[in-house]
Protein backbone atom coordinates (compact mmCIF):
# COMPACT_ATOMS: atom_id res chain seq x y z
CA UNK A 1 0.00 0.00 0.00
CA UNK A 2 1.61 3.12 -1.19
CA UNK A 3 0.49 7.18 -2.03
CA UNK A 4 1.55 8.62 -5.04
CA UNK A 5 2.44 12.19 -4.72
CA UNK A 6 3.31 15.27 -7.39
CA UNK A 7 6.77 15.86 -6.52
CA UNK A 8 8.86 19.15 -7.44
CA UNK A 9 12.50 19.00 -7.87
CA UNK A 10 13.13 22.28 -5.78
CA UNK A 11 16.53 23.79 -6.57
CA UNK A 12 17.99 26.82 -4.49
CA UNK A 13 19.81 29.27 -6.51
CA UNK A 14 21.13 32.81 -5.97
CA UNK A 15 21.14 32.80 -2.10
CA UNK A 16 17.90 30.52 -2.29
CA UNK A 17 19.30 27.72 0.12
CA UNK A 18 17.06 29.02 3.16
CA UNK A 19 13.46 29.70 0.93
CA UNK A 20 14.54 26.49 -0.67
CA UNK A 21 14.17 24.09 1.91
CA UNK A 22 11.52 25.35 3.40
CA UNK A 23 9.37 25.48 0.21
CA UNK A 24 11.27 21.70 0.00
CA UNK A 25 9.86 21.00 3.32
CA UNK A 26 6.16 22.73 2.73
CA UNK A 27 5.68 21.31 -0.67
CA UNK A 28 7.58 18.04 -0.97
CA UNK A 29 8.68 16.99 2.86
CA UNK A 30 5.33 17.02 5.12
CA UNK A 31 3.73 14.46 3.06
CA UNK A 32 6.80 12.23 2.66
CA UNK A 33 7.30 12.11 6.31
CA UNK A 34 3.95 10.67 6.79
CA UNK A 35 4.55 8.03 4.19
CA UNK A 36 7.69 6.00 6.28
CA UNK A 37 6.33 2.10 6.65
CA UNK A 38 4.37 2.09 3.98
CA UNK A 39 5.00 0.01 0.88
CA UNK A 40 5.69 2.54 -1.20
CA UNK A 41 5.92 5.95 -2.37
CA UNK A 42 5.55 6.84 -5.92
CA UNK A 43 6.79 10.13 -7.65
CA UNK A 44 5.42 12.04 -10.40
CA UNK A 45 7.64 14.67 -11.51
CA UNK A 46 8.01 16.73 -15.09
CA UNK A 47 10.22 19.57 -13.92
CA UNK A 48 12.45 21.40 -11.26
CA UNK A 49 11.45 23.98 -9.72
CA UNK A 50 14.26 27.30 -9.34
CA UNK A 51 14.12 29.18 -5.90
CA UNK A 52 16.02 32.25 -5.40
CA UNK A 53 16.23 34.49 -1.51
CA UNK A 54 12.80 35.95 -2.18
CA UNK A 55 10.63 32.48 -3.49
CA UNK A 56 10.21 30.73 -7.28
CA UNK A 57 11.79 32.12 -10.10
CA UNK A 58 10.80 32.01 -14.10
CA UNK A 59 13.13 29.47 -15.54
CA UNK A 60 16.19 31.05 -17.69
CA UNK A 61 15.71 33.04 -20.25
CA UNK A 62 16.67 31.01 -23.42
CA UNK A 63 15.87 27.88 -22.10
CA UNK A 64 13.48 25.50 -23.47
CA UNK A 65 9.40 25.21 -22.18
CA UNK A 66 7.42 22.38 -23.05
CA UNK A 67 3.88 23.57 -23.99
CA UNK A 68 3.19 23.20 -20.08
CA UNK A 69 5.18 25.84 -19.87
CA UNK A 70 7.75 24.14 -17.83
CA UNK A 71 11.56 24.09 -17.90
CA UNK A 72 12.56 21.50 -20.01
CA UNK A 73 14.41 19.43 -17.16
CA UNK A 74 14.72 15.08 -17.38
CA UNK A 75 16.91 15.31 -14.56
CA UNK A 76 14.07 16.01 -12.06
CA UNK A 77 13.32 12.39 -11.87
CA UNK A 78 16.61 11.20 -10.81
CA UNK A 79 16.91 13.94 -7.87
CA UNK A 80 12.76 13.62 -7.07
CA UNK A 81 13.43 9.99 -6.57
CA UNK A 82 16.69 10.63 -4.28
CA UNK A 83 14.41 13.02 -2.43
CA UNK A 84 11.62 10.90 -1.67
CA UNK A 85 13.86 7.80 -0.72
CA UNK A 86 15.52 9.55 1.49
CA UNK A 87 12.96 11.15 3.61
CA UNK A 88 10.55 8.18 3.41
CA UNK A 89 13.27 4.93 3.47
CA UNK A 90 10.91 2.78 1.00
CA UNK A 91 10.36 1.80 -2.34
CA UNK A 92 9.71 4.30 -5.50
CA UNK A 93 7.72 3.63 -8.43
CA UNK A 94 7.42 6.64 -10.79
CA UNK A 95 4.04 7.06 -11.68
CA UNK A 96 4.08 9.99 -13.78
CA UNK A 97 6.51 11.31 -15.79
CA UNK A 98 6.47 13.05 -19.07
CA UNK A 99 6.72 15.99 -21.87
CA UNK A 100 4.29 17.86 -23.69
CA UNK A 101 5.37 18.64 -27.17
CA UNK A 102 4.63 18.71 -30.38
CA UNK A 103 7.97 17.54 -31.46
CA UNK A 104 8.10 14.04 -30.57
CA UNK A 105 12.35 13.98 -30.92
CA UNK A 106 12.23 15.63 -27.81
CA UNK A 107 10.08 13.70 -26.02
CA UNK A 108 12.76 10.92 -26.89
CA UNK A 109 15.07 12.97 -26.06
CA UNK A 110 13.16 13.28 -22.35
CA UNK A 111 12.33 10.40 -21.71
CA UNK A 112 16.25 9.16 -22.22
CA UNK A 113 17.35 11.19 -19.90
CA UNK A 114 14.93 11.03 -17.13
CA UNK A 115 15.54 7.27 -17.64
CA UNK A 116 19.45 7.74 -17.24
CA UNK A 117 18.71 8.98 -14.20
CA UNK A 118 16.55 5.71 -13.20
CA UNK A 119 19.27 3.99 -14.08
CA UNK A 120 21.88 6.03 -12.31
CA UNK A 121 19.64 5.52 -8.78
CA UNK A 122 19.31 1.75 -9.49
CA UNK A 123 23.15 1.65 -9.85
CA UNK A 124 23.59 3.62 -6.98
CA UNK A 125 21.33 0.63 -4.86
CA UNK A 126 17.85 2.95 -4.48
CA UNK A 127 14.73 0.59 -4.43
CA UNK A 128 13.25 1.99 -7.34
CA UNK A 129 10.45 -0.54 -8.70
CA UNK A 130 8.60 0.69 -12.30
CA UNK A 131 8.23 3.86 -14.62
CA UNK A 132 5.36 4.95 -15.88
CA UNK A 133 5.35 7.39 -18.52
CA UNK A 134 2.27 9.78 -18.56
CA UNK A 135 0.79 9.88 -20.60
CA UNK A 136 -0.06 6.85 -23.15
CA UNK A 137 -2.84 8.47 -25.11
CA UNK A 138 -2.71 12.65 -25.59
CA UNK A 139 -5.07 13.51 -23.15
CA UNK A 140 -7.44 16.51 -21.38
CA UNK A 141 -5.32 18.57 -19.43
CA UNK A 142 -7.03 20.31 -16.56
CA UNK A 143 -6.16 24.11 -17.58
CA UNK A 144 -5.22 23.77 -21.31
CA UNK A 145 -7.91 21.14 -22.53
CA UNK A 146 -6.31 19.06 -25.72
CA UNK A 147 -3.58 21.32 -26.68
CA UNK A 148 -0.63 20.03 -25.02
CA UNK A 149 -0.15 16.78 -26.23
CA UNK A 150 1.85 14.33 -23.72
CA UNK A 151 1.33 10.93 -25.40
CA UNK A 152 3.37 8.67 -26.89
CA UNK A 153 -0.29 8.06 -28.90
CA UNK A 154 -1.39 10.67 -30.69
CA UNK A 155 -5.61 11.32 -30.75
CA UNK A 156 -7.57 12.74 -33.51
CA UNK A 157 -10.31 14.38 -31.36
CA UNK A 158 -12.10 14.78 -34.65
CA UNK A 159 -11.81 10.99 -36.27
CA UNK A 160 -10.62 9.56 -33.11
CA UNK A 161 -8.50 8.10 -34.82
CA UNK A 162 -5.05 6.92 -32.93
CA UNK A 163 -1.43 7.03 -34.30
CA UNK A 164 1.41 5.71 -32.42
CA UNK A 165 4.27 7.94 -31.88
CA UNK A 166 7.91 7.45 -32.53
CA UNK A 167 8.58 7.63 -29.16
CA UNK A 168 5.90 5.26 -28.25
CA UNK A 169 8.01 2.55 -30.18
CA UNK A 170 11.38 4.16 -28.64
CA UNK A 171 10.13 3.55 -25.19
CA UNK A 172 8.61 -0.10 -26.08
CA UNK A 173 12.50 -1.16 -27.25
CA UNK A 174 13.97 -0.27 -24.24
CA UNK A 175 11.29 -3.13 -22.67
CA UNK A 176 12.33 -5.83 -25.09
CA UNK A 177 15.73 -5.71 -24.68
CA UNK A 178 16.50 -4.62 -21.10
């Protein structure tokens, strides 16, 4: 028996340390801490977050947004998955993760590196026990309706007709041969 929680890599940056952790703590650590014995925790993450000395901060100028309008960041996973381990001592399954874009190199691109980081927390002994990429089919988001499309199946809302995505296939290699 687990909870699965939205998790947001929180990263402290120009004098940030202090807001940092306790937006870390506010956000992220009260729930974790409530979580120890249980079975286990899973993560959902997309994106970090950047805190500066006064709170959040936009991401860099000239970096790249996914149609979310997040930071373009893989590497969440790997330290959202550190995180929740070590606060809570059990078991991780990812049970979101993801890009929205209408470029589906990137997504492969994504989904690589979150994955490297997977692999980089197995390697390092973490308990980490599935990945789940969100989403299979493009789906409603809550804000922004159909237009950001997160699936590695693309729907025609019109037909309803479904196409599988490069990265659908990408993702179903990496089952068959690892």
């Amino acid at each position: 028996v687990g909870l699965t929680l939205a998790i947001q890599d929180i990263q402290a940056v120009d004098g940030g340390e202090e807001m940092a952790a306790r937006m870390r703590q506010g956000i992220n650590g009260v729930y974790l801490e409530h979580l120890r014995g249980d079975g286990f925790v899973g993560v959902q993450t997309y994106s970090r977050l950047r805190v500066g000395s006064q709170g959040p901060l936009p991401p860099e100028e000239g970096v790249e947004l996914t149609q979310m309008h997040y930071e373009f960041w893989p590497e969440a996973l790997e330290s959202t998955i550190r995180h929740a381990i070590d606060v809570t001592g059990i078991p991780v399954i990812v049970t979101e993760n993801g890009l929205a874009t209408a470029d589906d190199t990137r997504r492969i691109e994504y989904i690589e590196r979150a994955l490297r980081g997977v692999a980089n927390c197995l390697a390092d002994g973490l308990d980490v026990r599935g990945y789940t990429y969100w989403s299979a089919f493009d789906n409603f988001e809550w804000h922004q309706g159909y237009r950001p499309t997160f699936g590695l199946i693309a729907v025609d809302r019109e037909t309803q007709v479904r196409t599988v995505k490069p990265s659908a296939r990408w993702l179903g290699a990496i089952d068959r041969y690892a």
